[in-house]
Protein backbone atom coordinates (compact mmCIF):
# COMPACT_ATOMS: atom_id res chain seq x y z
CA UNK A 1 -166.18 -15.15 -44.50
CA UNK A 2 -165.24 -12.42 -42.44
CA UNK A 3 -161.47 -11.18 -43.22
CA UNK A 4 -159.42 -10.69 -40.07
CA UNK A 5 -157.78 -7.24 -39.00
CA UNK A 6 -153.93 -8.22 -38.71
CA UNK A 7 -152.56 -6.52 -35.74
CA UNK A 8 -149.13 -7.34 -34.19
CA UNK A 9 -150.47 -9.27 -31.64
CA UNK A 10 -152.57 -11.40 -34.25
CA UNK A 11 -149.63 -11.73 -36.17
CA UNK A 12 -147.60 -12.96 -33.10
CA UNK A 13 -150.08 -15.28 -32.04
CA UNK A 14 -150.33 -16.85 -35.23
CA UNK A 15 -147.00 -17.27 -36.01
CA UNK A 16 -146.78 -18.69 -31.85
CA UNK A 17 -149.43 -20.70 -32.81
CA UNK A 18 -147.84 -22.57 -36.34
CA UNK A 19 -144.25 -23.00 -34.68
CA UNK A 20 -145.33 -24.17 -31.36
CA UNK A 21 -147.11 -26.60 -33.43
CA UNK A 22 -144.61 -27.67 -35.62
CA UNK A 23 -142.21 -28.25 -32.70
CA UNK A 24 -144.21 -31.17 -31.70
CA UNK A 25 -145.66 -32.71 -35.33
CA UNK A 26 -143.11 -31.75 -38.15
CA UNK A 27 -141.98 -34.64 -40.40
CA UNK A 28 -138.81 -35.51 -41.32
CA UNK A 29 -137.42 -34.96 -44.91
CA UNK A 30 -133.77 -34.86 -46.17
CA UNK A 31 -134.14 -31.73 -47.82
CA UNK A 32 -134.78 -30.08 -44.72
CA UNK A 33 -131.42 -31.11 -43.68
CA UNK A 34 -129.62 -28.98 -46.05
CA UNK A 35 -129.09 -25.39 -47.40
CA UNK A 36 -127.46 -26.57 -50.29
CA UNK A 37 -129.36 -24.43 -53.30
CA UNK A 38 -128.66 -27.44 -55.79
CA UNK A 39 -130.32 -29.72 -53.38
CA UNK A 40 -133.51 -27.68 -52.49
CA UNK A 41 -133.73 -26.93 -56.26
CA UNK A 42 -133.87 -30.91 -57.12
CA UNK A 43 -136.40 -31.54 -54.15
CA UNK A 44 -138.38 -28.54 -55.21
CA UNK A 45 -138.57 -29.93 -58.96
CA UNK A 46 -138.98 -33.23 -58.38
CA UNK A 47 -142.34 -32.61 -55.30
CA UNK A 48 -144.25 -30.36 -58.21
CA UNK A 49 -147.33 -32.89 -58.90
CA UNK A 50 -145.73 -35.65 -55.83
CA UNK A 51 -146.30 -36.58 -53.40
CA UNK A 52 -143.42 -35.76 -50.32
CA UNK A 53 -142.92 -39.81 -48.95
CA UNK A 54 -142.64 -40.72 -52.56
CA UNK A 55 -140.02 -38.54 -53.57
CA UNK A 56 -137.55 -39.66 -50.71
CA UNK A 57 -135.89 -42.40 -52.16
CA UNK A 58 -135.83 -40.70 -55.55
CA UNK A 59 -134.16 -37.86 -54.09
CA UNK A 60 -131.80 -39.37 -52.15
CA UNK A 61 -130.68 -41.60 -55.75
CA UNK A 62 -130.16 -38.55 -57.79
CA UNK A 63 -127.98 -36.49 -54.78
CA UNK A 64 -125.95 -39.67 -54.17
CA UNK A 65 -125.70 -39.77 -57.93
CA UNK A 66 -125.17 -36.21 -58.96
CA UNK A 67 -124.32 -34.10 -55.99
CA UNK A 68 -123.69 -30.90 -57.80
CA UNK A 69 -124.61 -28.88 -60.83
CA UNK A 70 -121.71 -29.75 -61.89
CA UNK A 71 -122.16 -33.31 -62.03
CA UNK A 72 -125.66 -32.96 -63.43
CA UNK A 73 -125.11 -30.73 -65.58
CA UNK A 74 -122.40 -32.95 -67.34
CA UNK A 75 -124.26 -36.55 -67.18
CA UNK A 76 -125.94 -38.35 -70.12
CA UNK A 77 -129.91 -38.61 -70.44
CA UNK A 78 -129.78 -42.14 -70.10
CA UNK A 79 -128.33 -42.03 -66.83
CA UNK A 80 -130.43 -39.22 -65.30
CA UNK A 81 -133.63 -40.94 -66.40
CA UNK A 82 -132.19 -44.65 -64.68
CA UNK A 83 -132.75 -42.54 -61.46
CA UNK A 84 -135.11 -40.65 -62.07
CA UNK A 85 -137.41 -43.35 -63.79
CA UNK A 86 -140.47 -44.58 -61.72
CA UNK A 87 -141.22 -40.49 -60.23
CA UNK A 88 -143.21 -39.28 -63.53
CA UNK A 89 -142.67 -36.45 -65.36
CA UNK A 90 -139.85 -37.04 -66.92
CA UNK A 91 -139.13 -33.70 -68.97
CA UNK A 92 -138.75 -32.25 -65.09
CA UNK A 93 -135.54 -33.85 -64.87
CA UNK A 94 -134.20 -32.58 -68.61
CA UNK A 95 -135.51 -29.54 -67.00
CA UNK A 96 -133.03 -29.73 -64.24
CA UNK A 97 -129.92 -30.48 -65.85
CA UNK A 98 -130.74 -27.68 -68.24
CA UNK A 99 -130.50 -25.26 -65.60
CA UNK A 100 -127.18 -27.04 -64.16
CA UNK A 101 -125.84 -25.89 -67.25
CA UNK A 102 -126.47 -21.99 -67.22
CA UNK A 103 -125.22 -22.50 -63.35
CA UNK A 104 -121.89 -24.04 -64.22
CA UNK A 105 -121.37 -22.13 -67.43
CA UNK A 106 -123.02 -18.50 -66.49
CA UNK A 107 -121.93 -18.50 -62.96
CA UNK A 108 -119.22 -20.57 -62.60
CA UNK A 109 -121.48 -23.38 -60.34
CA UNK A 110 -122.79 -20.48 -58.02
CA UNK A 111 -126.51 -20.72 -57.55
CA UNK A 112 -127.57 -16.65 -57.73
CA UNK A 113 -128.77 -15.19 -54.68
CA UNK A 114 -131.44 -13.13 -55.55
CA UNK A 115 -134.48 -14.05 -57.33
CA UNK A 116 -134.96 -11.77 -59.85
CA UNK A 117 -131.58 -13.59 -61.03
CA UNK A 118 -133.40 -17.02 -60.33
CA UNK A 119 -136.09 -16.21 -62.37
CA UNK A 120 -134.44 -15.74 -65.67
CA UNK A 121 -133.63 -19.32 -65.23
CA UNK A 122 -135.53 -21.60 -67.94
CA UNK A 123 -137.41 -23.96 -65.65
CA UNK A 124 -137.81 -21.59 -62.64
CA UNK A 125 -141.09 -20.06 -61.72
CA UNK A 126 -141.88 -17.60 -59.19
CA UNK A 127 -142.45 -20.27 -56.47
CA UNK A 128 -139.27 -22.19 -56.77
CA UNK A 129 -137.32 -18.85 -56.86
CA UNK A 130 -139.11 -18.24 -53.10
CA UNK A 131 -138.32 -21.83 -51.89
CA UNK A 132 -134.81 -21.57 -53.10
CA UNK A 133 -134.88 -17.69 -51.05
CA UNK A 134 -136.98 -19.25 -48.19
CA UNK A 135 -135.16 -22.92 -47.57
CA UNK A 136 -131.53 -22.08 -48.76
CA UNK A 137 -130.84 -19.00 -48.16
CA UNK A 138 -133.40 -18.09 -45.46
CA UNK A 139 -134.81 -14.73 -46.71
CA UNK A 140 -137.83 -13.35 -46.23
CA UNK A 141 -139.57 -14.33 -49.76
CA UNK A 142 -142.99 -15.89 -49.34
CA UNK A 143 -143.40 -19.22 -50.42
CA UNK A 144 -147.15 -20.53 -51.54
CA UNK A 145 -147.85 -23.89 -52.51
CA UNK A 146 -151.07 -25.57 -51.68
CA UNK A 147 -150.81 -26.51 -48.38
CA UNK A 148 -150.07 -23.05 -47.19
CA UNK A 149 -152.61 -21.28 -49.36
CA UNK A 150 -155.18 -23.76 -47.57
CA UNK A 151 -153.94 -22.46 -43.94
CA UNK A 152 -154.14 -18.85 -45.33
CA UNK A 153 -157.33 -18.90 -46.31
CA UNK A 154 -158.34 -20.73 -43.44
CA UNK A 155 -156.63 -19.13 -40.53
CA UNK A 156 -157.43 -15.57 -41.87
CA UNK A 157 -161.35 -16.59 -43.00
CA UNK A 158 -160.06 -14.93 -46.45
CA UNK A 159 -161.92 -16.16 -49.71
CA UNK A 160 -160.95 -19.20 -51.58
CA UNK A 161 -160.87 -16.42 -55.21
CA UNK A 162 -158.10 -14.11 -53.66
CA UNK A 163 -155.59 -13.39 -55.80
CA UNK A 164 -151.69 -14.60 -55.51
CA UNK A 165 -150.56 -11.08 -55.35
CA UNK A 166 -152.52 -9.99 -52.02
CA UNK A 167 -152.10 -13.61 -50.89
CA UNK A 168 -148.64 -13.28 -51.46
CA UNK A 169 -148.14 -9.74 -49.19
CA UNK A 170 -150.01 -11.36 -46.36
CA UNK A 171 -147.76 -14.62 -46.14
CA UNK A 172 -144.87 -11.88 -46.22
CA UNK A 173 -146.29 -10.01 -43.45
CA UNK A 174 -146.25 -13.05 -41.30
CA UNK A 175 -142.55 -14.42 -41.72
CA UNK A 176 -141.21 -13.91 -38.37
CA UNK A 177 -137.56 -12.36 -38.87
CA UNK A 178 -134.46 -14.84 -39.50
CA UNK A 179 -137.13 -17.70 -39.77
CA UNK A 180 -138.47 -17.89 -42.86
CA UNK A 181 -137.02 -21.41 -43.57
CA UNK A 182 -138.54 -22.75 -40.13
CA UNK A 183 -141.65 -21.06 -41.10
CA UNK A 184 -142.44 -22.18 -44.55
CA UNK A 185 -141.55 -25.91 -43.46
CA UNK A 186 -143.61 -24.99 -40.65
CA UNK A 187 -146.68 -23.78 -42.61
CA UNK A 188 -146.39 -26.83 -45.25
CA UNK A 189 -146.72 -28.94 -42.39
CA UNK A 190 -149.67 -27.64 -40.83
CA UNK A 191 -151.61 -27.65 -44.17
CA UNK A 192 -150.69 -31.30 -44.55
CA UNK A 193 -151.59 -32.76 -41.03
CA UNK A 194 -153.83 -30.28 -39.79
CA UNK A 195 -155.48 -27.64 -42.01
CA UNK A 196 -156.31 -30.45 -44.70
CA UNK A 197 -158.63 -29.66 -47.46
CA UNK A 198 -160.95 -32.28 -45.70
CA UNK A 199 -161.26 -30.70 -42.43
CA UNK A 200 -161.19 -27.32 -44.06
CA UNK A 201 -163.27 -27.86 -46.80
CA UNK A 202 -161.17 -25.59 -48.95
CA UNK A 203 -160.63 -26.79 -52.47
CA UNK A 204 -157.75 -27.80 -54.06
CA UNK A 205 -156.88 -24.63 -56.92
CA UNK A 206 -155.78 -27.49 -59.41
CA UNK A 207 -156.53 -30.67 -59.06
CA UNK A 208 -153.47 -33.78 -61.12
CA UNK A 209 -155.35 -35.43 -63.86
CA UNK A 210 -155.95 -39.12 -64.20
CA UNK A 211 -152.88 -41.09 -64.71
CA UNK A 212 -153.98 -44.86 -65.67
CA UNK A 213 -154.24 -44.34 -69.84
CA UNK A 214 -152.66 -41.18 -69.65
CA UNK A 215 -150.53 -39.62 -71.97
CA UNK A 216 -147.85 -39.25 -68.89
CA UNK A 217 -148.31 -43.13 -68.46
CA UNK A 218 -147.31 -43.96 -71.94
CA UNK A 219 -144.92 -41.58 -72.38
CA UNK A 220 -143.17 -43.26 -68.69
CA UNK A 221 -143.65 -46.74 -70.31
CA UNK A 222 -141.67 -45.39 -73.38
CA UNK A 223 -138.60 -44.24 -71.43
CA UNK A 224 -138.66 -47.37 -69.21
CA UNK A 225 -138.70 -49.30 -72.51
CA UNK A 226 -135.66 -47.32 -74.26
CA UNK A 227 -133.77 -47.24 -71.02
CA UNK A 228 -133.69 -51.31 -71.04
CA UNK A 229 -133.53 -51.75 -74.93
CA UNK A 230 -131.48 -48.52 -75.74
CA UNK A 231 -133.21 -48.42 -79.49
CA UNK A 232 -136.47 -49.36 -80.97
CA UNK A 233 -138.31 -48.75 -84.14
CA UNK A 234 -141.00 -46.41 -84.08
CA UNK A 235 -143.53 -48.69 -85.18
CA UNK A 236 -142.58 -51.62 -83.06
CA UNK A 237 -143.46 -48.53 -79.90
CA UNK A 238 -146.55 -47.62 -81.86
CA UNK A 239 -147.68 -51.59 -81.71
CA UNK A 240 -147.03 -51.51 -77.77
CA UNK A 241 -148.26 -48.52 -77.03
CA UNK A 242 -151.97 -48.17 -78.60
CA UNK A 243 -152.56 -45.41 -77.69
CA UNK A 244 -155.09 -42.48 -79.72
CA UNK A 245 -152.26 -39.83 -79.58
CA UNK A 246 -149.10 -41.93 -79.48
CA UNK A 247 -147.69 -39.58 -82.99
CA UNK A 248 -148.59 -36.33 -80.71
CA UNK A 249 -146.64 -38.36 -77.70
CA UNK A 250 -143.76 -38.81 -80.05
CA UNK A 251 -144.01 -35.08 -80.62
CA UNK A 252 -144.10 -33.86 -77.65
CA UNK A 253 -141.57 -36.29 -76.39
CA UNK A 254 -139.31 -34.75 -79.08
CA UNK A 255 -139.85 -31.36 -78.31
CA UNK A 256 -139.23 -32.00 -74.44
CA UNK A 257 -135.90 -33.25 -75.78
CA UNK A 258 -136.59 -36.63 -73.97
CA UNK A 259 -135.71 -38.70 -77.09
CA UNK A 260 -134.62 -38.57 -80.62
CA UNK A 261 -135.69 -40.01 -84.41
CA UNK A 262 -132.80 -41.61 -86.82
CA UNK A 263 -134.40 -43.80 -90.17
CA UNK A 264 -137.32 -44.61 -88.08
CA UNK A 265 -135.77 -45.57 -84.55
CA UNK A 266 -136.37 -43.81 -81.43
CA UNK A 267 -133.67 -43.69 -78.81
CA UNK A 268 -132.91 -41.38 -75.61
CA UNK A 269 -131.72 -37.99 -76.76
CA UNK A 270 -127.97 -37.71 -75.00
């Protein structure tokens, strides 16, 4: 591949190019509808490893039912998992209302603004600090998932081994100024519809494992089980669940602080 030479007309042109686009094609999802922080936080957590359609109706559940840090960050387990139950990866949502708390209790229920601040969050990583910057507050931050590193390395004939860093100051030389929400929602579309990795042939960086006999499906089937029996023995889930590394799924589970142990019963942590 030959790298392009960004000019400021290339860079006009392209970013012409994506919006004009997205003016016609971009899909509709209730997160976009919002600059809430809180909000683009739980859509950002809960679309790492899913699918966009699938996490609508999940999303919309857990706003309805916790609208704010505050709300989350005060709700049982149990009742986080009822809604959040069926989306996988369940530690994501302990995840969530872990860093409710430090917002309602280290800054009084005010997401920080800056993402050095967002950072030192447990939980967030240096792309949901840009998509909270990018989608709530509108700054320029670059945001990379794997849709727009596709068009990237597409659109600029850039190699598929370039690093995050130098990937990172070219998507920050393109955000047109007092767009960058527009444009990231713009650029995640056009990966998706247009600049797939079929018609690209650029390969996925990481690729989700399988889930039928997974570890992730047993540990689901676990939580689905407590949530309707509220208690079980730990052999009577051991029977159930035959699985080769159920005691390291127990562990882990444990750990993840998804459930608890009391004389041999397992129940949802609180």
């Amino acid at each position: 591949m030959t790298k392009k030479i960004l000019t400021e007309k290339s860079v006009a042109e392209f970013q012409n190019k994506i919006l004009s686009w997205y003016k016609i094609n971009k899909r509709d999802f209730p997160w976009r509808k919002t600059a809430d922080p809180y909000c683009i936080l739980v859509s950002e957590i809960m679309l790492q490893q899913t699918q966009a359609m699938r996490v609508i109706p999940f999303y919309m559940q857990f706003i309805k039912k916790f609208p704010s840090s505050y709300k989350l960050a005060e709700a049982k387990n149990i009742d986080i998992f009822k809604v959040w139950s069926g989306l996988g990866f369940n530690n994501r949502a302990i995840r969530l209302k872990e860093i409710a708390k430090i917002i309602v209790n280290d800054y009084a229920g005010i997401f920080p603004k800056k993402p050095e601040q967002l950072l030192v969050l447990n939980g967030i990583g240096t792309y949901t600090a840009g998509a909270i910057m990018a989608f709530a507050y509108n700054k320029k931050y670059p945001v990379i998932d794997t849709n727009i590193r596709r068009v990237l390395i597409h659109e600029f004939n850039l190699s598929e081994d370039i690093s995050l860093k130098k990937l990172s100051e070219l998507a920050l030389s393109l955000i047109p100024n007092g767009k960058s929400r527009i444009w990231h929602n713009a650029l995640m579309d056009y990966g998706a519809l247009a600049a797939t990795a079929k018609q690209t042939k650029i390969k996925t960086k990481s690729k989700q494992s399988k889930f039928k006999g997974s570890e992730r499906e047993v540990r689901g089937k676990i939580l689905r089980l407590l949530l309707e029996k509220k208690k079980c023995s730990l052999a009577m889930l051991k029977e159930t669940f035959a699985h080769h590394n159920f005691d390291e799924i127990i562990v882990k589970m444990k750990a993840d602080g998804l459930i608890r142990e009391s004389k041999g019963s397992i129940e949802i942590k609180k």
